[in-house]
PDB file of N, CA and C in Angstrom:
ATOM      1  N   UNK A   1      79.434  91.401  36.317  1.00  0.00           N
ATOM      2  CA  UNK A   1      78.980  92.674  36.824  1.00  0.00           C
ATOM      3  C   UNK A   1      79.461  93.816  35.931  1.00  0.00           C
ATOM      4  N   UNK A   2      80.670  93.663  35.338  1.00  0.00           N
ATOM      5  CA  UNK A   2      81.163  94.347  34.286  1.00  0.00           C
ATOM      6  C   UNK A   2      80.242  94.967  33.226  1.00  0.00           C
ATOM      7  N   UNK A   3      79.694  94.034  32.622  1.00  0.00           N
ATOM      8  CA  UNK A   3      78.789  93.853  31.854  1.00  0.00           C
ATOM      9  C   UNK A   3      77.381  94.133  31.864  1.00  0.00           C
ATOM     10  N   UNK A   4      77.153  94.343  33.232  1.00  0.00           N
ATOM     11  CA  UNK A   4      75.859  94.547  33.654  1.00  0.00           C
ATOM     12  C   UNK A   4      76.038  97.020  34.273  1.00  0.00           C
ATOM     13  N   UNK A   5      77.184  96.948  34.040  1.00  0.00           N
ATOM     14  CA  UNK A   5      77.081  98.131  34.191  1.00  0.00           C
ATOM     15  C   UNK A   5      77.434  98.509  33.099  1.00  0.00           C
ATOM     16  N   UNK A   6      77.754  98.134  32.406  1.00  0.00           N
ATOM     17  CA  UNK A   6      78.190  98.820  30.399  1.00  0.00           C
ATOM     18  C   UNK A   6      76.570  98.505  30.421  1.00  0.00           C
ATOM     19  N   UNK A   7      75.593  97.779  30.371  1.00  0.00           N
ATOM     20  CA  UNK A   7      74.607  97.992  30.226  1.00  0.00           C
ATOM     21  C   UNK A   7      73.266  98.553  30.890  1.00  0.00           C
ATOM     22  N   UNK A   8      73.619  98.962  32.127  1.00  0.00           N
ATOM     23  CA  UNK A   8      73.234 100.023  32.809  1.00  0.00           C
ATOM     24  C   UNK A   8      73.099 101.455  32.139  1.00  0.00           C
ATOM     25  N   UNK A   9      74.652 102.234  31.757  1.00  0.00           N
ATOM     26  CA  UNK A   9      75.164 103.139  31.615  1.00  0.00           C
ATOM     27  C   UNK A   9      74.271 103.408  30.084  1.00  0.00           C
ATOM     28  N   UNK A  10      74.489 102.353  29.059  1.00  0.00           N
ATOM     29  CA  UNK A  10      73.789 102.385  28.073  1.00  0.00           C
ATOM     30  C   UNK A  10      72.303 102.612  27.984  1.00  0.00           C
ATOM     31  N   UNK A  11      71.576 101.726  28.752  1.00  0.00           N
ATOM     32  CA  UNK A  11      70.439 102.109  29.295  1.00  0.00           C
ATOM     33  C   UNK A  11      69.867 103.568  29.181  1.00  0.00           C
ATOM     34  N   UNK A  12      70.580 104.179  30.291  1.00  0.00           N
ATOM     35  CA  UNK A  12      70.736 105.758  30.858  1.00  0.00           C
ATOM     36  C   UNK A  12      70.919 106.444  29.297  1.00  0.00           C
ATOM     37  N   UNK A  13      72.038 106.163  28.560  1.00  0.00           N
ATOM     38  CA  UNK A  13      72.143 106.815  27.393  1.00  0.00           C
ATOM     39  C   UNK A  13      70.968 106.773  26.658  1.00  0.00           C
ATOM     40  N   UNK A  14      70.216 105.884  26.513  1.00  0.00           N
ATOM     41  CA  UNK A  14      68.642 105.784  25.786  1.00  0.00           C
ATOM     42  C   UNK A  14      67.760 106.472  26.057  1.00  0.00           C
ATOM     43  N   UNK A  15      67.435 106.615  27.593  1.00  0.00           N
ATOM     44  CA  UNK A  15      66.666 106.983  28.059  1.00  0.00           C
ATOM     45  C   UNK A  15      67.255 108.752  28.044  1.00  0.00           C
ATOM     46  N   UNK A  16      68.453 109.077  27.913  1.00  0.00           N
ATOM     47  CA  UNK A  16      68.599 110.766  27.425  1.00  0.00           C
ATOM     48  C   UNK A  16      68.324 110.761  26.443  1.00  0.00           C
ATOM     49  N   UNK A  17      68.424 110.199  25.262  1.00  0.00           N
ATOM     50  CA  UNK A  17      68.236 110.370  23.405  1.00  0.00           C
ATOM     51  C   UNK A  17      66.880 110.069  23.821  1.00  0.00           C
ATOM     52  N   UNK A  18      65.881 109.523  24.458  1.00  0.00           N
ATOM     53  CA  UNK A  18      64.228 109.230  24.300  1.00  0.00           C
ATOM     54  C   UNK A  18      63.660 110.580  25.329  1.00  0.00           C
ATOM     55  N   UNK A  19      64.478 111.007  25.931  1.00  0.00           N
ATOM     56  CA  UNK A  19      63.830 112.625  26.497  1.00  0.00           C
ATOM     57  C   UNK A  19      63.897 113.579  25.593  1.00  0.00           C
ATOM     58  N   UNK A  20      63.884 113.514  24.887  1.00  0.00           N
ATOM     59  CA  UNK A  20      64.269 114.931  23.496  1.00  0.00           C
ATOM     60  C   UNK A  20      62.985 114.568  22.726  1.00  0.00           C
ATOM     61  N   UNK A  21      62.319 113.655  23.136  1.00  0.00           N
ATOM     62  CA  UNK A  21      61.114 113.170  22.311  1.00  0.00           C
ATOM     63  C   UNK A  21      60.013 113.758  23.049  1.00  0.00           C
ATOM     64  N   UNK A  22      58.591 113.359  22.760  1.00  0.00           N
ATOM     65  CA  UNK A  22      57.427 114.024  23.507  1.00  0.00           C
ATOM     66  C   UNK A  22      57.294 112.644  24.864  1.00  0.00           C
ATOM     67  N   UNK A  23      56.617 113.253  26.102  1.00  0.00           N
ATOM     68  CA  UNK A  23      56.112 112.725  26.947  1.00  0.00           C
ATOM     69  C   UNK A  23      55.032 112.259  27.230  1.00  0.00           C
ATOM     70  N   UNK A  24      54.018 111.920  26.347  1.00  0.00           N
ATOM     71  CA  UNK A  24      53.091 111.734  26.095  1.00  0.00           C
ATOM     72  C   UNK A  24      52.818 109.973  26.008  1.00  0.00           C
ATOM     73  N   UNK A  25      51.967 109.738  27.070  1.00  0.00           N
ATOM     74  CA  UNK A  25      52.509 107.920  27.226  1.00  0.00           C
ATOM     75  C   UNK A  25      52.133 107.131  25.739  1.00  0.00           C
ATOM     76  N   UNK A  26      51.858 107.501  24.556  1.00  0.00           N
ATOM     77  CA  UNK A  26      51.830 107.018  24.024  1.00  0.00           C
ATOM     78  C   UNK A  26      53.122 106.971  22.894  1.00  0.00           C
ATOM     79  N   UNK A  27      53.494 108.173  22.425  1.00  0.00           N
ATOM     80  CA  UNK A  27      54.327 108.577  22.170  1.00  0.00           C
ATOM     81  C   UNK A  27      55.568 107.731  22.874  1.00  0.00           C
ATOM     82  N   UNK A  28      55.612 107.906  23.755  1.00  0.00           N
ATOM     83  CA  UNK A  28      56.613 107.106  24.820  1.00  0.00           C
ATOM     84  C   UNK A  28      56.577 105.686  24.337  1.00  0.00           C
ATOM     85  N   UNK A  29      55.843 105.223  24.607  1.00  0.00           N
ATOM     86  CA  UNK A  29      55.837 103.515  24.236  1.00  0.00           C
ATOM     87  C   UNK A  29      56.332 103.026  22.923  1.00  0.00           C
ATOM     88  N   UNK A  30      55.932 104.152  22.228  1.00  0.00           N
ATOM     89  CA  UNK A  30      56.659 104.172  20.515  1.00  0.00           C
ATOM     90  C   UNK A  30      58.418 104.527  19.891  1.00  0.00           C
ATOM     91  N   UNK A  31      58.461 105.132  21.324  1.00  0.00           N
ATOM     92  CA  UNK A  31      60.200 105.819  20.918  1.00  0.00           C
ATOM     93  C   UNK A  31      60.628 104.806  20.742  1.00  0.00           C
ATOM     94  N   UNK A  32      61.883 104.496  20.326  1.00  0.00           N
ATOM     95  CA  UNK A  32      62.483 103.124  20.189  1.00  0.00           C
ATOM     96  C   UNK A  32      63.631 103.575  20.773  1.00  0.00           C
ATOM     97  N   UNK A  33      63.919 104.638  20.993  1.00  0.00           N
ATOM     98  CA  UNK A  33      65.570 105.052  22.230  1.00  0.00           C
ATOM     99  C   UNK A  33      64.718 104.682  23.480  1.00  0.00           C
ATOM    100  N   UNK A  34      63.366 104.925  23.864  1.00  0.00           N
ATOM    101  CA  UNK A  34      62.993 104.258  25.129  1.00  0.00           C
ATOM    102  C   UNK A  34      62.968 102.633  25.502  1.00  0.00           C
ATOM    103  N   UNK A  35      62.327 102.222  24.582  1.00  0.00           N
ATOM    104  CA  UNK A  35      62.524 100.945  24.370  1.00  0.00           C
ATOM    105  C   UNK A  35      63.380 100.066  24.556  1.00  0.00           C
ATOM    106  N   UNK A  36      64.490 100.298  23.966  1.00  0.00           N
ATOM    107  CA  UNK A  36      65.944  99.926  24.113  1.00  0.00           C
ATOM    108  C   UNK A  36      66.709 100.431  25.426  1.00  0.00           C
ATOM    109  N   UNK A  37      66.283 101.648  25.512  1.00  0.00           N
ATOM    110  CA  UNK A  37      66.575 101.623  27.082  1.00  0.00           C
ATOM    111  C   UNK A  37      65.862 100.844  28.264  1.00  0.00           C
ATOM    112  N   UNK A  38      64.653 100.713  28.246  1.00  0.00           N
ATOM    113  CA  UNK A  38      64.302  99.597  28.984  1.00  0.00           C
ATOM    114  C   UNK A  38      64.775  98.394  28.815  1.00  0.00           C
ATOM    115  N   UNK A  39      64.731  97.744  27.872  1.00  0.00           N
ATOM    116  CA  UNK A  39      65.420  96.610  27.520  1.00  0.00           C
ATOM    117  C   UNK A  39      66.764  96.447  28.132  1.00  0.00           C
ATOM    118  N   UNK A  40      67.810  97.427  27.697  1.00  0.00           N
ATOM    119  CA  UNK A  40      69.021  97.066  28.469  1.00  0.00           C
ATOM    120  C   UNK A  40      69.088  97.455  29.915  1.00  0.00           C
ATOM    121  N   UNK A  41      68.620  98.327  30.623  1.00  0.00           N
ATOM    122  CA  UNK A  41      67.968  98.642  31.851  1.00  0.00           C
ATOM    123  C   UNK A  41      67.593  96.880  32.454  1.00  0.00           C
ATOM    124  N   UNK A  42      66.588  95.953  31.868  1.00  0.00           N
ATOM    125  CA  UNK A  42      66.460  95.062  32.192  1.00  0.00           C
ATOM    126  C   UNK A  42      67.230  93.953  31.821  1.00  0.00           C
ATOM    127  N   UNK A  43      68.026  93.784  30.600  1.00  0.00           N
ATOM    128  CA  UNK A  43      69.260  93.114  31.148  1.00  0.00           C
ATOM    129  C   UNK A  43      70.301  92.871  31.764  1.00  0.00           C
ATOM    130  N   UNK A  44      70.646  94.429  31.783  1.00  0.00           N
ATOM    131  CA  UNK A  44      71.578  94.765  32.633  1.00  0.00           C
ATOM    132  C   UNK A  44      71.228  93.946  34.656  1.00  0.00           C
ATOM    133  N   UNK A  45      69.832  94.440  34.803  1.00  0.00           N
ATOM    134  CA  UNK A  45      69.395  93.749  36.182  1.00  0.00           C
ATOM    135  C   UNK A  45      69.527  92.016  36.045  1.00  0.00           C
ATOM    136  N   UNK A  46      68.887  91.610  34.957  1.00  0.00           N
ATOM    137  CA  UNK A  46      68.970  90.517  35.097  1.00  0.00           C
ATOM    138  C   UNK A  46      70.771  89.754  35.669  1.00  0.00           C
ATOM    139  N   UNK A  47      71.939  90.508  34.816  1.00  0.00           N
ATOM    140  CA  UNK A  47      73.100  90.522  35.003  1.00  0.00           C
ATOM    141  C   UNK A  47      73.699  90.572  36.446  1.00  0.00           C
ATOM    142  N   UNK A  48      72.880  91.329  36.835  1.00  0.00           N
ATOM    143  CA  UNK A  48      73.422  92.113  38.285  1.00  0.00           C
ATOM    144  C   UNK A  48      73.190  90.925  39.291  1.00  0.00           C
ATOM    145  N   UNK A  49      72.159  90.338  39.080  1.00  0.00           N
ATOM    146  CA  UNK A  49      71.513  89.177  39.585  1.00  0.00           C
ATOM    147  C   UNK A  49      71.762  87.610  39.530  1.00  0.00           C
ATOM    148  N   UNK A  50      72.448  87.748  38.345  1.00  0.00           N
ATOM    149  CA  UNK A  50      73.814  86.496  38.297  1.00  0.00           C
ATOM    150  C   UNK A  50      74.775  86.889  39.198  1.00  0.00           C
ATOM    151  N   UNK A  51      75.017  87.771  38.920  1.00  0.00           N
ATOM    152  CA  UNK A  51      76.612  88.291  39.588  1.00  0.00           C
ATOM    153  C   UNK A  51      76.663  88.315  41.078  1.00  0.00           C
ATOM    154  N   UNK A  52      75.235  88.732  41.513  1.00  0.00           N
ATOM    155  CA  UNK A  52      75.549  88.635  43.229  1.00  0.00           C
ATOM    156  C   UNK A  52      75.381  87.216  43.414  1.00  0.00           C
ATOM    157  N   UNK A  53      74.650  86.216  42.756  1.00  0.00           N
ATOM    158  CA  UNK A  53      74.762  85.072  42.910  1.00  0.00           C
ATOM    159  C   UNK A  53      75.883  84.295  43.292  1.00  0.00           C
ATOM    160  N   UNK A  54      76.699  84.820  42.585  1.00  0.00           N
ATOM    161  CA  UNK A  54      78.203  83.695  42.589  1.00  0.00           C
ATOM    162  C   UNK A  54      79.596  85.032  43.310  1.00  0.00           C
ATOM    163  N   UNK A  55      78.937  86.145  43.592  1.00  0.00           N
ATOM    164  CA  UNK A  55      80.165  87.096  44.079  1.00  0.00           C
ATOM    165  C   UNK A  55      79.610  87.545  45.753  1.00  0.00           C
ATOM    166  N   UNK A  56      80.887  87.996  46.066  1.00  0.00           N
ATOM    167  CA  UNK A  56      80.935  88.765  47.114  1.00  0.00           C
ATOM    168  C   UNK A  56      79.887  90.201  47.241  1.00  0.00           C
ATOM    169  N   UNK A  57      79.087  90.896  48.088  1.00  0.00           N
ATOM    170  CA  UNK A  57      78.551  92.157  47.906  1.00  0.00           C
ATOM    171  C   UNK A  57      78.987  93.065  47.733  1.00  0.00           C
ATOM    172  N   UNK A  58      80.330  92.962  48.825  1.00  0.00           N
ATOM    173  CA  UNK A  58      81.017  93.988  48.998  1.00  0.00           C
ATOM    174  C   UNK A  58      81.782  94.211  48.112  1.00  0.00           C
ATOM    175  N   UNK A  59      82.054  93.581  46.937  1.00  0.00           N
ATOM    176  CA  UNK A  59      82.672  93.921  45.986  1.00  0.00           C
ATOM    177  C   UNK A  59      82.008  93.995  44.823  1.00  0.00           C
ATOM    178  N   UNK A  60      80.798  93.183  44.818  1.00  0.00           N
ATOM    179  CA  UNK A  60      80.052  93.701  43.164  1.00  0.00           C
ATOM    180  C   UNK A  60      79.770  94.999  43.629  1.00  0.00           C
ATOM    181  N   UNK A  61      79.055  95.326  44.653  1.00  0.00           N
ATOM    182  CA  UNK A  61      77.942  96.576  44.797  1.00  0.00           C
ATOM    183  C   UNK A  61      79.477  97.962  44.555  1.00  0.00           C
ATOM    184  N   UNK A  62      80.487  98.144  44.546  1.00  0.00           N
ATOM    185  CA  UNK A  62      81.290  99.348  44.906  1.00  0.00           C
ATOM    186  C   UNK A  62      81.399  98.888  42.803  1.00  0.00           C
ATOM    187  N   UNK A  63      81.339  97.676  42.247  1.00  0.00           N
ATOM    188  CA  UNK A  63      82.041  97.473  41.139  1.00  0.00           C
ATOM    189  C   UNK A  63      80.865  98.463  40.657  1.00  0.00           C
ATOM    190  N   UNK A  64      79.803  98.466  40.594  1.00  0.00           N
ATOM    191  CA  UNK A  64      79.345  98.973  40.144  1.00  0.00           C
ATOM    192  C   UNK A  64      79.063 100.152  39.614  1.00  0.00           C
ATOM    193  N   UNK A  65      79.888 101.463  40.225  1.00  0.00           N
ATOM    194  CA  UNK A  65      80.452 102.522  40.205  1.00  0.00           C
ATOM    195  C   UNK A  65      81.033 102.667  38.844  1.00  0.00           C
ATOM    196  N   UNK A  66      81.643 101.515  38.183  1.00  0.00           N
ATOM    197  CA  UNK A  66      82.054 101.875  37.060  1.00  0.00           C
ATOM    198  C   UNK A  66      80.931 102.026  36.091  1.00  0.00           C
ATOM    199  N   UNK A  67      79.279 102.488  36.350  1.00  0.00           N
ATOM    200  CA  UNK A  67      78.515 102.779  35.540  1.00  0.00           C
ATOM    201  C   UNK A  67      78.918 104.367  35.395  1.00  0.00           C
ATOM    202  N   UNK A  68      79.072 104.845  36.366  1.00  0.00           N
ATOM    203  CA  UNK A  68      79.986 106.180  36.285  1.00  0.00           C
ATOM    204  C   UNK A  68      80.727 106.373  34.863  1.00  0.00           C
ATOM    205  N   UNK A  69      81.709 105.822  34.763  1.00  0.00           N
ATOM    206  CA  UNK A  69      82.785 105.528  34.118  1.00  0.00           C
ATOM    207  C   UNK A  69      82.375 105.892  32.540  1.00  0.00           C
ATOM    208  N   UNK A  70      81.714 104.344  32.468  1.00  0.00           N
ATOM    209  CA  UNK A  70      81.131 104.282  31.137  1.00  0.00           C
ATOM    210  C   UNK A  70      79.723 105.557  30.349  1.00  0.00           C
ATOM    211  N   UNK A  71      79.038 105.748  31.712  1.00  0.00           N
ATOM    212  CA  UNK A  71      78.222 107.028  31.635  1.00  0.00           C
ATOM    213  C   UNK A  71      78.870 108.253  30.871  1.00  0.00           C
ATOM    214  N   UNK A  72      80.104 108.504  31.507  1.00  0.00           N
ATOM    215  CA  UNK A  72      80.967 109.827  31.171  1.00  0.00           C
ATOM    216  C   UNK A  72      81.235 109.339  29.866  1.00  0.00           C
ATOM    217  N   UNK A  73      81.822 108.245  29.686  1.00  0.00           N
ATOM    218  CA  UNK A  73      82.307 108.222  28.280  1.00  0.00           C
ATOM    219  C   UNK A  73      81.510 108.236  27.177  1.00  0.00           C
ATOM    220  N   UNK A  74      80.188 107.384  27.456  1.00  0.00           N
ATOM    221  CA  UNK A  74      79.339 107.679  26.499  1.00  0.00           C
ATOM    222  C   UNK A  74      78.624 108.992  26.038  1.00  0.00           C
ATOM    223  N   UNK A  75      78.280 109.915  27.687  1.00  0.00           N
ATOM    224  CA  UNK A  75      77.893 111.010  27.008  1.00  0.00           C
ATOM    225  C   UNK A  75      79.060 112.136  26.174  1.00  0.00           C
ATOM    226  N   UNK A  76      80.842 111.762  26.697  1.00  0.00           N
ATOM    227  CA  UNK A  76      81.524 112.579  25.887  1.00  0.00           C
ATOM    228  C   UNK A  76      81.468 112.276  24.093  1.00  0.00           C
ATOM    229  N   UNK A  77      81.243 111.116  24.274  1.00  0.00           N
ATOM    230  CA  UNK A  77      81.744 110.315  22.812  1.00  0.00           C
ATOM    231  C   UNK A  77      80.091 110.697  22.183  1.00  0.00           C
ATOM    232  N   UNK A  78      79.109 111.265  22.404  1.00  0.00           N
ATOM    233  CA  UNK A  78      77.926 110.480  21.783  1.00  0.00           C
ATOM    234  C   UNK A  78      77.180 111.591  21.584  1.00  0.00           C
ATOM    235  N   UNK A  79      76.740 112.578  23.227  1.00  0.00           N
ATOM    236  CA  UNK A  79      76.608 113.587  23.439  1.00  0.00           C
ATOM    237  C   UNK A  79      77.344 114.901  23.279  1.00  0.00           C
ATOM    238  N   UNK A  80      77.931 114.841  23.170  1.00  0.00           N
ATOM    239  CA  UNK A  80      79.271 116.037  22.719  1.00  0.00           C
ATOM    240  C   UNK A  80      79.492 116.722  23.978  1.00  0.00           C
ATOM    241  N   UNK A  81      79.042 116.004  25.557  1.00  0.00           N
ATOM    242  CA  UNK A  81      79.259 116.766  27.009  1.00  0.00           C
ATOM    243  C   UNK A  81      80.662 116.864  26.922  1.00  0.00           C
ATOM    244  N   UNK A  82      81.088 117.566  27.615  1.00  0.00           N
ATOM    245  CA  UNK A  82      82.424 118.097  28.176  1.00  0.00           C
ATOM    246  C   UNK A  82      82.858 117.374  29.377  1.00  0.00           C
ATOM    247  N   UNK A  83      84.095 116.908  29.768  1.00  0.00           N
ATOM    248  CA  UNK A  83      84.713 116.475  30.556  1.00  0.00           C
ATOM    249  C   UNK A  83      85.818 117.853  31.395  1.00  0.00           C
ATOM    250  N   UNK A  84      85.683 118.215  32.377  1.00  0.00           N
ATOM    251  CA  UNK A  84      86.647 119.016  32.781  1.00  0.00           C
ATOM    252  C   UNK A  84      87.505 118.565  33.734  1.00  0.00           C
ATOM    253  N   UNK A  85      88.491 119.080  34.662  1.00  0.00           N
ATOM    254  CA  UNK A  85      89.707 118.583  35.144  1.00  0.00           C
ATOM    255  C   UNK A  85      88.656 117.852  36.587  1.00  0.00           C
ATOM    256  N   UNK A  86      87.755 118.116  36.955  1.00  0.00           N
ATOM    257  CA  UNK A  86      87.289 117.417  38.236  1.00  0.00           C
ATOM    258  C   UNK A  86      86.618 116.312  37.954  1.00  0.00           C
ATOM    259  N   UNK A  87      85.659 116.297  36.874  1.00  0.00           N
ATOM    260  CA  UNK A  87      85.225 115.047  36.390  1.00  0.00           C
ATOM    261  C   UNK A  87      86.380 113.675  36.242  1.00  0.00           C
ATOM    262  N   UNK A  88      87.376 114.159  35.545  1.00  0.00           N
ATOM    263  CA  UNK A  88      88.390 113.357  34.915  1.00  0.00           C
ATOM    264  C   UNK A  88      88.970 113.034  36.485  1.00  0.00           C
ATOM    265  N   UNK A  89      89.727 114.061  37.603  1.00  0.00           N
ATOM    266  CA  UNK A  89      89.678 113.222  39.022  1.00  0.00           C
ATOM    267  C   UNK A  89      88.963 112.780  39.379  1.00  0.00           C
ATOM    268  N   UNK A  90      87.173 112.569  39.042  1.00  0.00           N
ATOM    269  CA  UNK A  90      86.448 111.808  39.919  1.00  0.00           C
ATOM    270  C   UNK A  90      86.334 110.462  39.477  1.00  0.00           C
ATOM    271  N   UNK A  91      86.732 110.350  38.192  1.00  0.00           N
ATOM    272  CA  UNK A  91      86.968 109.072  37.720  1.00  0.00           C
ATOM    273  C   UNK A  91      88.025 108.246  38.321  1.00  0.00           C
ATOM    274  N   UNK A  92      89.098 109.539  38.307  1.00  0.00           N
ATOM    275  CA  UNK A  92      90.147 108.462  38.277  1.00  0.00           C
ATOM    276  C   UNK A  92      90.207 108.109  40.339  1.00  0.00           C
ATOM    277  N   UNK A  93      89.752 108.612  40.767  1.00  0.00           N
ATOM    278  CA  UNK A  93      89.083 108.128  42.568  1.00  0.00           C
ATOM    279  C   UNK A  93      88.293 107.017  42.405  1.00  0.00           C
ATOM    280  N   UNK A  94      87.665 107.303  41.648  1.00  0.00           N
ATOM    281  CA  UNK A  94      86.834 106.000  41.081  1.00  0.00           C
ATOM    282  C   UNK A  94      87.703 104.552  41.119  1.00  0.00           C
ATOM    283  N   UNK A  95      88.559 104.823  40.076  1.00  0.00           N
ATOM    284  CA  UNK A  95      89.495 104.039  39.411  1.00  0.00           C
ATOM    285  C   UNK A  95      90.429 103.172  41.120  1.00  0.00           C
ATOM    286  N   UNK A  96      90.777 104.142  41.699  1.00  0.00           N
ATOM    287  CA  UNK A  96      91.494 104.098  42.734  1.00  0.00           C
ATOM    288  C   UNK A  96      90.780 103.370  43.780  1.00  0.00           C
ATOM    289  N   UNK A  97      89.502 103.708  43.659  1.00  0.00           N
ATOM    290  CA  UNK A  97      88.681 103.010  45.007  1.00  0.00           C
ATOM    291  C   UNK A  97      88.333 101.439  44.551  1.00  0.00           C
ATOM    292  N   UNK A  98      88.064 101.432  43.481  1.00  0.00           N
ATOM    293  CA  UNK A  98      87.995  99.959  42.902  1.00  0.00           C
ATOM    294  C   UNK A  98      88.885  99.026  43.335  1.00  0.00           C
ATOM    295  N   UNK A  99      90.217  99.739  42.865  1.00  0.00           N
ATOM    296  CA  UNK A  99      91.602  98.781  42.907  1.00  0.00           C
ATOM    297  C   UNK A  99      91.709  98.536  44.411  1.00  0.00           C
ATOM    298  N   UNK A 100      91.013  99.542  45.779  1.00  0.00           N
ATOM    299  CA  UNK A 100      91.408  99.124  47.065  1.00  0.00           C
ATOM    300  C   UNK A 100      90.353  98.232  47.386  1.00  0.00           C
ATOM    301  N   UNK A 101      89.664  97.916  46.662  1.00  0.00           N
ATOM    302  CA  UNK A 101      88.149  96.742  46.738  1.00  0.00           C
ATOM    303  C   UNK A 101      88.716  95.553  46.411  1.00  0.00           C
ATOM    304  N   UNK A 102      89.174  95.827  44.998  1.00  0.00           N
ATOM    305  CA  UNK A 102      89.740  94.587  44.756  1.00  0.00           C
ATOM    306  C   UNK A 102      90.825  93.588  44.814  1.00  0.00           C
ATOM    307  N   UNK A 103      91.175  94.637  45.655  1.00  0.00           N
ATOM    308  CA  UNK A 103      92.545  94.285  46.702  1.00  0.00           C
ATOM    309  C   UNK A 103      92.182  93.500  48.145  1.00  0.00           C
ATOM    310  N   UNK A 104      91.155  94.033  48.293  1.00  0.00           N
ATOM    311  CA  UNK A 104      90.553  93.581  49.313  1.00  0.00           C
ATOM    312  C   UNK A 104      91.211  93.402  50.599  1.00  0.00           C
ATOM    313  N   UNK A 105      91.371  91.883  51.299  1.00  0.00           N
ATOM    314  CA  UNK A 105      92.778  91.632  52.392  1.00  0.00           C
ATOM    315  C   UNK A 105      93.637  91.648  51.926  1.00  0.00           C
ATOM    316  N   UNK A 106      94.017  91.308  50.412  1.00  0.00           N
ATOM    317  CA  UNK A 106      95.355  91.281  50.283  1.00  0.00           C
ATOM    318  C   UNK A 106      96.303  92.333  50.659  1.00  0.00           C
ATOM    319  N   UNK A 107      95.430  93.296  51.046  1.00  0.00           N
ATOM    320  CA  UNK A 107      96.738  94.398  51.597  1.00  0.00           C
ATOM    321  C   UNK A 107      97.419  94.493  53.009  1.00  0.00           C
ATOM    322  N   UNK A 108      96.130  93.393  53.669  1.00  0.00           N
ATOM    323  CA  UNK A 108      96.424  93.431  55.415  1.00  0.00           C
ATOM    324  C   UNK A 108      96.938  91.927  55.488  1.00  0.00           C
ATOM    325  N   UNK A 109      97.233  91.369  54.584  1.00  0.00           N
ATOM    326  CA  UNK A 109      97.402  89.613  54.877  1.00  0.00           C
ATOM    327  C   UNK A 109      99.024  89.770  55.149  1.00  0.00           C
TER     328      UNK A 109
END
């Protein structure tokens, strides 16, 4: 599931670098930042779809949140967006809500 949201997030990053292009469905079909964003868009699902296979829901579906994660980082690192002091806490809630997921009973056992 890890893996399927690094390629989610990436996805999303394509599909911003293929909006700076024209909208024009032909045009479109030709971008190759669209392209590739579909593509990982659809591996990424395919991923998601192993993963509930052999996992719990309640814990892939919250894992997934870390498309968040990787989102922010890619657009700081790639996009030149800005991170400010609330973003950086919403991550790290992020971070925090994960760890009480993946803690799961072990905290009431």
């Amino acid at each position: 599931m890890v893996i399927s949201t690094i390629g989610s997030s990436c996805g999303a990053f394509f599909f911003k670098k293929a909006s700076g292009q024209s909208f024009r469905p032909v045009a479109l079909i030709q971008n190759r930042y669209f392209i590739v964003g579909i593509t990982t868009y659809a591996v990424s699902a395919v991923l998601s779809v192993i993963a509930f296979r052999g996992g719990e829901l309640t814990v892939l579906v919250p894992l997934a949140s870390l498309n968040y994660i990787w989102t922010a980082i890619l657009a700081q690192r790639f996009l030149g967006e800005q991170m400010n002091f609330w973003k950086w806490i919403g991550i790290l809630l992020i971070f925090i809500g994960l760890a009480f997921v993946g803690l799961g009973d072990k905290l009431w056992v």
